[in-house]
N, C-alpha and C. Protein backbone atom coordinates (compact mmCIF):
# COMPACT_ATOMS: atom_id res chain seq x y z
N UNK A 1 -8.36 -8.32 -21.80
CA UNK A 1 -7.17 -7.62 -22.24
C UNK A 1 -7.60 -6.47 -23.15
N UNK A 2 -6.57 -5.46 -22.91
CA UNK A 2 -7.42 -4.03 -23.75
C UNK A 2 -6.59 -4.11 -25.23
N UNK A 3 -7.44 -3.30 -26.07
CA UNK A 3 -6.70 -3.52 -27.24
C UNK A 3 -5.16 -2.64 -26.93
N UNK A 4 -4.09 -3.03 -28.14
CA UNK A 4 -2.38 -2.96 -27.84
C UNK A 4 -1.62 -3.36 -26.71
N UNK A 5 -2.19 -3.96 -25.57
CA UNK A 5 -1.78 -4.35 -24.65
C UNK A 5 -1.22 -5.59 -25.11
N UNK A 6 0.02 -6.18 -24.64
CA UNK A 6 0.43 -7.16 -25.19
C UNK A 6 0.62 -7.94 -23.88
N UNK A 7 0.23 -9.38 -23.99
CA UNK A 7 0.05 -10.34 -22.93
C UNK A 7 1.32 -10.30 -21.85
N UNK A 8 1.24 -9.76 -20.65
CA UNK A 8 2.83 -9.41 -19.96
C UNK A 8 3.50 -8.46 -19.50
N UNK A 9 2.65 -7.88 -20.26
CA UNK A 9 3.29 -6.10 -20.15
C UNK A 9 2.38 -5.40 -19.38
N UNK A 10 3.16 -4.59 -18.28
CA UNK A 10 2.35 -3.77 -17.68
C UNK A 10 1.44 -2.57 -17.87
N UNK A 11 0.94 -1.93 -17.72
CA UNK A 11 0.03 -0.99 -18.08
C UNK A 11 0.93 0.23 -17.47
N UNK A 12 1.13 0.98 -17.99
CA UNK A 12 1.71 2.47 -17.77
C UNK A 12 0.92 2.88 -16.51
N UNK A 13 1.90 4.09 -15.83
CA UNK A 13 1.12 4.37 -14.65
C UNK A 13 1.42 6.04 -15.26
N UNK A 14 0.51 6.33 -15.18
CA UNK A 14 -0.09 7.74 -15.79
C UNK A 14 -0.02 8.86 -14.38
N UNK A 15 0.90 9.59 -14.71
CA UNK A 15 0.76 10.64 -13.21
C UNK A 15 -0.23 11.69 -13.69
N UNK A 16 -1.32 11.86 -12.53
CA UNK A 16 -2.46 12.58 -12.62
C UNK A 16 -2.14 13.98 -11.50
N UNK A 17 -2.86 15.24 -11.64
CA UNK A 17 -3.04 15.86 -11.09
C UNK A 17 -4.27 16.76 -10.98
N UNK A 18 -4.75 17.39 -9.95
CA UNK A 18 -6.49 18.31 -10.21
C UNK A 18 -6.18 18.72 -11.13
N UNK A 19 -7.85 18.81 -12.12
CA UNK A 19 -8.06 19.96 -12.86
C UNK A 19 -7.48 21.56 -12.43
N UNK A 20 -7.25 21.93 -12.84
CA UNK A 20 -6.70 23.42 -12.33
C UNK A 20 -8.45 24.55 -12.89
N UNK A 21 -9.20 23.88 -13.46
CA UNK A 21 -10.37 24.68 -13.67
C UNK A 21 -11.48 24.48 -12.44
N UNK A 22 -11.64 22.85 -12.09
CA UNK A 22 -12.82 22.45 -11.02
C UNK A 22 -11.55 22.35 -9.71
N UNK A 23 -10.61 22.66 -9.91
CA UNK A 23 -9.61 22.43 -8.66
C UNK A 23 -9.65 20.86 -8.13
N UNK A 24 -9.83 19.67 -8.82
CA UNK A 24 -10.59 17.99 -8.59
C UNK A 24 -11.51 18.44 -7.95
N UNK A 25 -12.49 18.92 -8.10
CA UNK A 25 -13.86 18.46 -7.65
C UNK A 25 -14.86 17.87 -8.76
N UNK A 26 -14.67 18.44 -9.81
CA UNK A 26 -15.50 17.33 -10.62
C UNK A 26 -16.56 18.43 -11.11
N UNK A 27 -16.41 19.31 -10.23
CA UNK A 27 -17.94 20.52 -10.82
C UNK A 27 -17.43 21.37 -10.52
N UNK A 28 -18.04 22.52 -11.27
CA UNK A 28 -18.29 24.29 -11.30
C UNK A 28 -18.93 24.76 -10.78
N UNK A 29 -19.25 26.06 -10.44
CA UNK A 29 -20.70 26.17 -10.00
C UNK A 29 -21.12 26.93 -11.46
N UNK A 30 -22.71 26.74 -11.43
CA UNK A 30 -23.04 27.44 -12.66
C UNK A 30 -23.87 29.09 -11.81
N UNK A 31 -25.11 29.29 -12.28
CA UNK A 31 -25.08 30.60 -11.87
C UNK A 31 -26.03 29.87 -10.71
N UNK A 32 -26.49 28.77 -10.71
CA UNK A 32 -27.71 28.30 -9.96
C UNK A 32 -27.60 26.95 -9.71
N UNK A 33 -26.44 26.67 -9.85
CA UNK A 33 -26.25 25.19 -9.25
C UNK A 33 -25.09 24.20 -10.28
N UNK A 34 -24.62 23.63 -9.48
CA UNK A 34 -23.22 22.64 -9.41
C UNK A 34 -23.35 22.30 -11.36
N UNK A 35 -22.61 22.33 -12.05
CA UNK A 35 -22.29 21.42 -13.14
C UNK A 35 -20.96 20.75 -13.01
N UNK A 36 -21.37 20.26 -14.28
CA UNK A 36 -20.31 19.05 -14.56
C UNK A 36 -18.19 20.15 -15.35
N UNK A 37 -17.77 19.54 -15.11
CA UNK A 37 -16.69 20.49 -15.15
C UNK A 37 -16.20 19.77 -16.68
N UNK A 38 -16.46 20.32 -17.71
CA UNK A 38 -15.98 20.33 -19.02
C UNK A 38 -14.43 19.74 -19.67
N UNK A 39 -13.42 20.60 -18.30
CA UNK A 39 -12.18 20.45 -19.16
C UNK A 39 -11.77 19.43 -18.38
N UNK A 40 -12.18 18.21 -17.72
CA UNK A 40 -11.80 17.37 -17.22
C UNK A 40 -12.78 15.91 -17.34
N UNK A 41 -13.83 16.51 -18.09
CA UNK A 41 -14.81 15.31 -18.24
C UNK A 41 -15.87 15.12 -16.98
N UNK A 42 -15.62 16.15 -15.81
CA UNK A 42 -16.23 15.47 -14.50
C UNK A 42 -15.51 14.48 -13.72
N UNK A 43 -14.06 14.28 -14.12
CA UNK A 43 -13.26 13.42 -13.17
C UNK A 43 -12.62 14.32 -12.04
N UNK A 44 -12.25 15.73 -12.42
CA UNK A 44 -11.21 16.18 -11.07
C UNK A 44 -10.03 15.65 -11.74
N UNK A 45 -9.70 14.93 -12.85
CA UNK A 45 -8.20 14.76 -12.82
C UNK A 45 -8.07 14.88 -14.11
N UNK A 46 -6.65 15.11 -14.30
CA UNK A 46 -6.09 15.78 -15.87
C UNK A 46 -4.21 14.78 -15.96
N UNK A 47 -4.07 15.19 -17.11
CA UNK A 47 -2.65 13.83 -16.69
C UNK A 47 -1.56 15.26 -16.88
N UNK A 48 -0.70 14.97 -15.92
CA UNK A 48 0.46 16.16 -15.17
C UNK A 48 0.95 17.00 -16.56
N UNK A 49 1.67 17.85 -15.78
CA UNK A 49 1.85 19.00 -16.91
C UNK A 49 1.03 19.20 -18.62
N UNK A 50 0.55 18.01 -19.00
CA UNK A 50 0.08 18.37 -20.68
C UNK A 50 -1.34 18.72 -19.98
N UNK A 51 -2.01 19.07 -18.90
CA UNK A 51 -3.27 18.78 -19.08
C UNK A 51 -4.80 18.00 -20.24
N UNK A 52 -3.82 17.18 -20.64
CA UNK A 52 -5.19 16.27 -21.63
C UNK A 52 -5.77 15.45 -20.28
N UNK A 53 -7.09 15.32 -21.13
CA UNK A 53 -8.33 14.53 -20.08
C UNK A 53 -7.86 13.06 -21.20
N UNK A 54 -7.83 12.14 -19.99
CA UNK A 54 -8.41 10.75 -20.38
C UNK A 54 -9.21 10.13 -20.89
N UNK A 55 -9.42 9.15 -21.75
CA UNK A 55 -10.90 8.30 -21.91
C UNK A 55 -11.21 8.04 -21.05
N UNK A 56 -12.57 7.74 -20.38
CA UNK A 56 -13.29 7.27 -19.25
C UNK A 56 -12.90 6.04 -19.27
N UNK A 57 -12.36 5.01 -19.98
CA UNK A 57 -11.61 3.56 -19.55
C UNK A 57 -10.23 3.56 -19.16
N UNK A 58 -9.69 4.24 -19.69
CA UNK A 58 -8.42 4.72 -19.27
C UNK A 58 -7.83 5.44 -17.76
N UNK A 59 -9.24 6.14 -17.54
CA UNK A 59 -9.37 7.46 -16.51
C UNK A 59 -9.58 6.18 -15.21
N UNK A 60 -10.11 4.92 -15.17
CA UNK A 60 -10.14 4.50 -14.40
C UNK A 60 -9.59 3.61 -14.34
N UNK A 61 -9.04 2.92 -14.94
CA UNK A 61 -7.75 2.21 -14.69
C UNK A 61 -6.62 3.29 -13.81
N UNK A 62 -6.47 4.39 -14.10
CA UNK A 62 -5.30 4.77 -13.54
C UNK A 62 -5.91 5.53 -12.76
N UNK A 63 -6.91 6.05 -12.11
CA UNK A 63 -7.45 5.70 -10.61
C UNK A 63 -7.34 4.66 -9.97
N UNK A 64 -7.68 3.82 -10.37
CA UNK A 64 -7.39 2.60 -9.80
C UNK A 64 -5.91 1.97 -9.14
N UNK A 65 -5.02 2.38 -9.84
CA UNK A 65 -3.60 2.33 -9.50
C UNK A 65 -3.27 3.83 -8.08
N UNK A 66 -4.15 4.58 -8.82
CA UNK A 66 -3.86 5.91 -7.68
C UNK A 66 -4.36 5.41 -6.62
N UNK A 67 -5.53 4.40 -6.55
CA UNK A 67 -6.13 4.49 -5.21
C UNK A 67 -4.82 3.10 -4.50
N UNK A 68 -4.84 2.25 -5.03
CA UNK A 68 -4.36 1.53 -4.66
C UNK A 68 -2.60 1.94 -4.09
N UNK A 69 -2.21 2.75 -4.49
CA UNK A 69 -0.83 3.60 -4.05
C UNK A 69 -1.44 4.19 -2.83
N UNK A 70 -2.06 5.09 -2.85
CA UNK A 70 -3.02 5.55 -1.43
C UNK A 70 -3.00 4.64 -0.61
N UNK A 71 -3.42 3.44 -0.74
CA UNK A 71 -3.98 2.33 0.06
C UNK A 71 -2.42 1.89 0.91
N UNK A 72 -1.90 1.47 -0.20
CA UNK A 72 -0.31 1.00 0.41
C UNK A 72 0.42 1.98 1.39
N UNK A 73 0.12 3.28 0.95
CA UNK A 73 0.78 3.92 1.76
C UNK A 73 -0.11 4.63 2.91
N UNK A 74 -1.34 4.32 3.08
CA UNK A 74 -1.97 4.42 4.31
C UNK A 74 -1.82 3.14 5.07
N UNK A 75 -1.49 2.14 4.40
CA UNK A 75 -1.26 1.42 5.41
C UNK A 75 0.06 1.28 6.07
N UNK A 76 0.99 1.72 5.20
CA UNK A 76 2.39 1.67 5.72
C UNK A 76 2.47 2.91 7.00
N UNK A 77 1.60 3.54 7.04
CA UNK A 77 1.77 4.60 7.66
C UNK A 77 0.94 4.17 9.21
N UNK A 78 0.04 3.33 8.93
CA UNK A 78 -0.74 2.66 10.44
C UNK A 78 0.10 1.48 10.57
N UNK A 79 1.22 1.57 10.13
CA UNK A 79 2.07 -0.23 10.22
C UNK A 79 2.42 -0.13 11.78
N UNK A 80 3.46 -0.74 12.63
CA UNK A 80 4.01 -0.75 13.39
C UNK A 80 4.55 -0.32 13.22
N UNK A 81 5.62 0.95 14.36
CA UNK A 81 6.36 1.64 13.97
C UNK A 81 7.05 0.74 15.10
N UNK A 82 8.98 0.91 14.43
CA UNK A 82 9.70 -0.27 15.65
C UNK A 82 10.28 1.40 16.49
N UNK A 83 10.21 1.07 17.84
CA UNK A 83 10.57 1.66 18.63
C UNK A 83 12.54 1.72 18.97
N UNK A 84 12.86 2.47 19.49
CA UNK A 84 14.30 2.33 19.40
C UNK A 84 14.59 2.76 20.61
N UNK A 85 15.91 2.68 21.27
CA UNK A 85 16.35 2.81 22.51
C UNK A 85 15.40 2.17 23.25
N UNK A 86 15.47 3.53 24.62
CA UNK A 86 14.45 2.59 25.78
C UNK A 86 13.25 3.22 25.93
N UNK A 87 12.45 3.37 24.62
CA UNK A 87 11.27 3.38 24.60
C UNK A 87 10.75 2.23 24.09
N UNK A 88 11.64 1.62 23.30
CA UNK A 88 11.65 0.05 23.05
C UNK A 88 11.59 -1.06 23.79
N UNK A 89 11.65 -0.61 25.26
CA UNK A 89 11.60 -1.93 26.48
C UNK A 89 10.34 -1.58 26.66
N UNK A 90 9.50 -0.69 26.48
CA UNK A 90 8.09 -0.25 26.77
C UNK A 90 7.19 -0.70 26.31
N UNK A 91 7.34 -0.62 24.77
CA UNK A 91 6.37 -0.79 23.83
C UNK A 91 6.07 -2.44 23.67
N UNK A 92 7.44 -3.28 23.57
CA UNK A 92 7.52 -4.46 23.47
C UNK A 92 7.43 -5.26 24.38
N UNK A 93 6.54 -6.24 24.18
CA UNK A 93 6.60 -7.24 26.05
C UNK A 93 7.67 -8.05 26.21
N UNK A 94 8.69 -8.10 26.90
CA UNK A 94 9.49 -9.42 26.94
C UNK A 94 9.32 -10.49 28.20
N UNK A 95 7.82 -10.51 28.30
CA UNK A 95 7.28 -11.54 29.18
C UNK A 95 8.59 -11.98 30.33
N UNK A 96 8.96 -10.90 30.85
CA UNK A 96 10.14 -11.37 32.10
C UNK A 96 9.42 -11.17 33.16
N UNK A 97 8.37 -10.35 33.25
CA UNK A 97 8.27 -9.82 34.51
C UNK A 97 6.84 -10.72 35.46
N UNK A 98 6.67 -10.68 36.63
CA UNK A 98 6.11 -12.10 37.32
C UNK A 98 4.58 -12.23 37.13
N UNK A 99 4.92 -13.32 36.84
CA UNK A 99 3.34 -13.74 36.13
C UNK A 99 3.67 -14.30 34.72
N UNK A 100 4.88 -13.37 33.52
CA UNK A 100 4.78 -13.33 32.50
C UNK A 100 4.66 -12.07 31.92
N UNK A 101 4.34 -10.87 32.87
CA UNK A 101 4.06 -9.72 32.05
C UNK A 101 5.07 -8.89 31.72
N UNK A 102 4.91 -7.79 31.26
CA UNK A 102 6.19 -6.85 30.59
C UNK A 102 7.26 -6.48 31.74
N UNK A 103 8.30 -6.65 32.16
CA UNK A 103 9.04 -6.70 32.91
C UNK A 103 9.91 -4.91 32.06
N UNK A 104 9.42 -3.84 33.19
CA UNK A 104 10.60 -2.76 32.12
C UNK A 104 11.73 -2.40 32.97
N UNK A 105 11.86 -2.51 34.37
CA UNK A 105 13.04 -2.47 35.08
C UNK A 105 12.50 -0.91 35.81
N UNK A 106 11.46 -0.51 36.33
CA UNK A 106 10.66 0.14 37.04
C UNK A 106 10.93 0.30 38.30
């Protein structure tokens, strides 16, 4: 448990957006090769409109919630999509047809 967290209580979900200096990449270029991007710590992320950088314990906890929102909604997005009308006799088998197989009225 982190310190002020009180046993129960959820952890704030912190809306992040790119650095507007490394654009989220995390680096600059210098005159001769990649650095570390200053006004963001090297994360690529800044918290929305105030641009303040995070503590690095903080910064990943609420990555962590970002990725996991990502996750949910990549998967909702490869879910099954339900078909409607009669593209719906297509997609779905209703084992009528002989043998058992998809019967679509063909």
């Amino acid at each position: 448990m982190h310190k002020g967290q009180a046993p129960g209580y959820k952890r704030e979900r912190i809306e992040l957006e790119p650095c507007s200096v490394c654009r989220g990449k995390a680096v600059v270029m210098g005159l001769f090769y990649e650095l570390v991007c200053t006004e963001c710590n090297g994360s690529g992320w800044v918290v929305r409109d105030s641009k303040l950088v995070l503590s690095l314990d903080e910064l990943v906890t609420q990555l962590s919630f970002k990725l996991q929102q990502t996750e949910r909604e990549i998967a909702a997005l490869k879910g099954p999509t339900k078909a409607v009308g009669p593209q719906r006799q297509y997609e779905q088998s209703n084992r009528l047809g002989a043998g058992g197989i998809n019967y679509t009225g063909d």
